[in-house]
Protein backbone atom coordinates (compact mmCIF):
# COMPACT_ATOMS: atom_id res chain seq x y z
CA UNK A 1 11.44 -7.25 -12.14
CA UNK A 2 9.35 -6.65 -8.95
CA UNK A 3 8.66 -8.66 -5.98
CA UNK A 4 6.07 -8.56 -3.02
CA UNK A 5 6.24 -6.06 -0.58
CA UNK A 6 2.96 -6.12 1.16
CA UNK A 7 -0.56 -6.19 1.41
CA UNK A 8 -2.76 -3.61 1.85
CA UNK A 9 -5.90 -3.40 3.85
CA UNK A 10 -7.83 -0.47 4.30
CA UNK A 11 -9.34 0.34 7.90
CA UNK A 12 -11.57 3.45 9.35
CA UNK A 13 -8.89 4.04 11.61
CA UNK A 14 -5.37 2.89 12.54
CA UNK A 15 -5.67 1.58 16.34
CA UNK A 16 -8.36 -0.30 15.35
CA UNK A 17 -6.84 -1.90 12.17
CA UNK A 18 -4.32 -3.07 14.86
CA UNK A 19 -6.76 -4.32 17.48
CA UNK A 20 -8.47 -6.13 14.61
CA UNK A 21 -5.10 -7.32 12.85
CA UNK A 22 -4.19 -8.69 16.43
CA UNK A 23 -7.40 -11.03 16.52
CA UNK A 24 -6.12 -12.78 13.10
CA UNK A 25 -2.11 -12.78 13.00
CA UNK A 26 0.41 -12.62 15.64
CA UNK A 27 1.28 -9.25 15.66
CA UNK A 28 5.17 -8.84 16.41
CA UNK A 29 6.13 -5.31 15.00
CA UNK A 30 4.81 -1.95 13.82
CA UNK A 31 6.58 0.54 11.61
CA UNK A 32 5.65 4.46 12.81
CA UNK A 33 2.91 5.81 11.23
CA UNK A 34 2.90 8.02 8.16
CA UNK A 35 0.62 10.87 7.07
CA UNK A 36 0.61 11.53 4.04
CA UNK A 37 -1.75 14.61 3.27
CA UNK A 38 -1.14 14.76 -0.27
CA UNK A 39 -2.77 11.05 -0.99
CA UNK A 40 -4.68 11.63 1.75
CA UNK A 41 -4.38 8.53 3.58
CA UNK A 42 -2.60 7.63 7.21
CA UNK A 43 -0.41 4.24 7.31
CA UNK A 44 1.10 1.70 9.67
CA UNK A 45 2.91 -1.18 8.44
CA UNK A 46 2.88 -4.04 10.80
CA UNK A 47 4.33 -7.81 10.74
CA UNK A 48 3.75 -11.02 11.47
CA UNK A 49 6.00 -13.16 13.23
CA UNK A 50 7.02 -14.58 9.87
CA UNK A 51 7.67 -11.26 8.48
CA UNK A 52 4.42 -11.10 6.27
CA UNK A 53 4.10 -7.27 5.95
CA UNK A 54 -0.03 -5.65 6.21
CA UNK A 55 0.09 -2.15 5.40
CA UNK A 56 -3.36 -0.48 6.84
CA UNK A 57 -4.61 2.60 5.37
CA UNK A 58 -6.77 4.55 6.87
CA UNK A 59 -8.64 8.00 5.59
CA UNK A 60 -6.32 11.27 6.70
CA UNK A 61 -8.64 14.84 5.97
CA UNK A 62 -11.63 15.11 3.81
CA UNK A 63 -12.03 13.73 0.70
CA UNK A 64 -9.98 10.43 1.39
CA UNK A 65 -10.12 7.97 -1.30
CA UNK A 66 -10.50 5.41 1.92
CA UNK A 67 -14.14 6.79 3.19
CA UNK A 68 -16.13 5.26 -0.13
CA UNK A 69 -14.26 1.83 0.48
CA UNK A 70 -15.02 2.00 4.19
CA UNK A 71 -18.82 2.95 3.81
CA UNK A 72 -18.87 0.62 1.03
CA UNK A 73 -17.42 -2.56 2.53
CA UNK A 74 -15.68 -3.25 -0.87
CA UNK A 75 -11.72 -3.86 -1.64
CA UNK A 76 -10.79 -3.68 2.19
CA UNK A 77 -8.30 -6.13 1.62
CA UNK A 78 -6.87 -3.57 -1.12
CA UNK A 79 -3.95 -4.49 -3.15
CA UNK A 80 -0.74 -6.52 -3.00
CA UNK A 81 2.06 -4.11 -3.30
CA UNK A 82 5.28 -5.04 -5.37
CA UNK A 83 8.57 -2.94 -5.28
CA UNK A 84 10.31 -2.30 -8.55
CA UNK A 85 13.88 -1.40 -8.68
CA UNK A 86 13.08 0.11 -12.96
CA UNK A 87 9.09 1.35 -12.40
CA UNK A 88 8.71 3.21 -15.80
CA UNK A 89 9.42 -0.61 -17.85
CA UNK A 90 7.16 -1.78 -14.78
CA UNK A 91 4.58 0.35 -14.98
CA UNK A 92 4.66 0.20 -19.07
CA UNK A 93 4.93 -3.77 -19.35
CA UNK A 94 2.32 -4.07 -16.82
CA UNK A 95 -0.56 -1.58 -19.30
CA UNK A 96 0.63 -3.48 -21.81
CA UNK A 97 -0.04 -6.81 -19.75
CA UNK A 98 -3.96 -5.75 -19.87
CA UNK A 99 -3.78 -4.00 -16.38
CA UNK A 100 -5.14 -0.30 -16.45
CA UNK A 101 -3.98 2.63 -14.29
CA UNK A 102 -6.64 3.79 -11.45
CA UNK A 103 -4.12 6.91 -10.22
CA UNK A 104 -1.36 8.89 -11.74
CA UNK A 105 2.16 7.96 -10.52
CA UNK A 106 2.85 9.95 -7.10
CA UNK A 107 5.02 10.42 -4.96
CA UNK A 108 4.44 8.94 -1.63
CA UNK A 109 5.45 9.91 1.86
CA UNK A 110 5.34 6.10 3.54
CA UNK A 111 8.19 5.36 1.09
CA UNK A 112 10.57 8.50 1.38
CA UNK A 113 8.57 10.07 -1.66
CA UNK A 114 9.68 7.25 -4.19
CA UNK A 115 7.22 6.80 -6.72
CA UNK A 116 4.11 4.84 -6.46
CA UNK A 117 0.85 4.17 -8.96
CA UNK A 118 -2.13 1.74 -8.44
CA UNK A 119 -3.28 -0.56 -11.50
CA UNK A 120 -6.12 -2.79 -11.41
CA UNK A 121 -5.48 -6.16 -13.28
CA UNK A 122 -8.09 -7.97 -15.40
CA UNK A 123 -9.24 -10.46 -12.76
CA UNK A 124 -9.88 -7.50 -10.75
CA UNK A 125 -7.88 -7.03 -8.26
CA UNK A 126 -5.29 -4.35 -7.60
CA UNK A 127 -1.28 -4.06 -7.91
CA UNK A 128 0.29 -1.57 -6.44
CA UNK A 129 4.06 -0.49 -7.82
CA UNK A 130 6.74 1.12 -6.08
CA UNK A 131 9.94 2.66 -6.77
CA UNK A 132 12.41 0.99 -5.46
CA UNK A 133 15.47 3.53 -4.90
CA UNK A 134 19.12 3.44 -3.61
CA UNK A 135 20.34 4.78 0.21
CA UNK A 136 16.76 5.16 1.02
CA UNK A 137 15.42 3.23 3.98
CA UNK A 138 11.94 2.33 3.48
CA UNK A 139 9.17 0.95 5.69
CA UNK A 140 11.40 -1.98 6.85
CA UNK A 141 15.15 -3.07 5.94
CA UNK A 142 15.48 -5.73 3.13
């Protein structure tokens, strides 16, 4: 079974993802931020003061999959994030569920290269699962 981790919103750049973040919620922590040049995105995960985790993405090098949703103004609030602690049943009850895979599983530096994939479900928004694994520390202690 899987369980919300956070929500992700995609942003041209991080300090303003903040700035703008700031305006809305009451900011109390940031994680560090993670490059990650193979999905070519940068991330900061930052909190609320109930512990609501945002996860802004924003592009990192050329060809980010983040510039088209940025120029296009569409999906910025991206996907709710659930972490699995068995992804393959996951990821295989959730296709046959009726939700269809936009990426390949990858591996994904924010979350100590556990394994990640992005669906989109038949209302239309996105999921995306994680691999939950054991002794690593992700973004923030549960």
């Amino acid at each position: 079974m899987y369980h919300l981790d956070h929500i992700g919103i995609f942003v041209k750049n991080i300090p303003f993802g903040i700035k703008e973040l700031k305006k809305i919620f009451n900011v109390k922590k940031k994680s560090k931020i993670f490059n990650d040049k193979f999905l070519k995105v940068k991330i900061q995960f930052v909190y609320d003061k109930r512990g609501n985790c945002y996860e802004l993405v924003a592009p990192f090098g050329k060809n980010s999959p983040v510039n088209n949703v940025i120029r296009s103004k569409k999906n910025i609030l991206n996907h709710l994030a659930f972490i699995t602690s068995n992804f393959n049943k996951d990821f295989n009850n959730l296709i046959k569920k009726g939700l269809f895979a936009i990426t390949m599983p990858a591996k994904a530096v924010a979350f100590n290269n556990a394994k990640i994939v992005f669906l989109l479900s038949p209302l239309g928004f996105i999921v995306e699962l994680i691999e939950k694994r054991r002794n690593i520390s992700f973004h923030k202690k549960r």
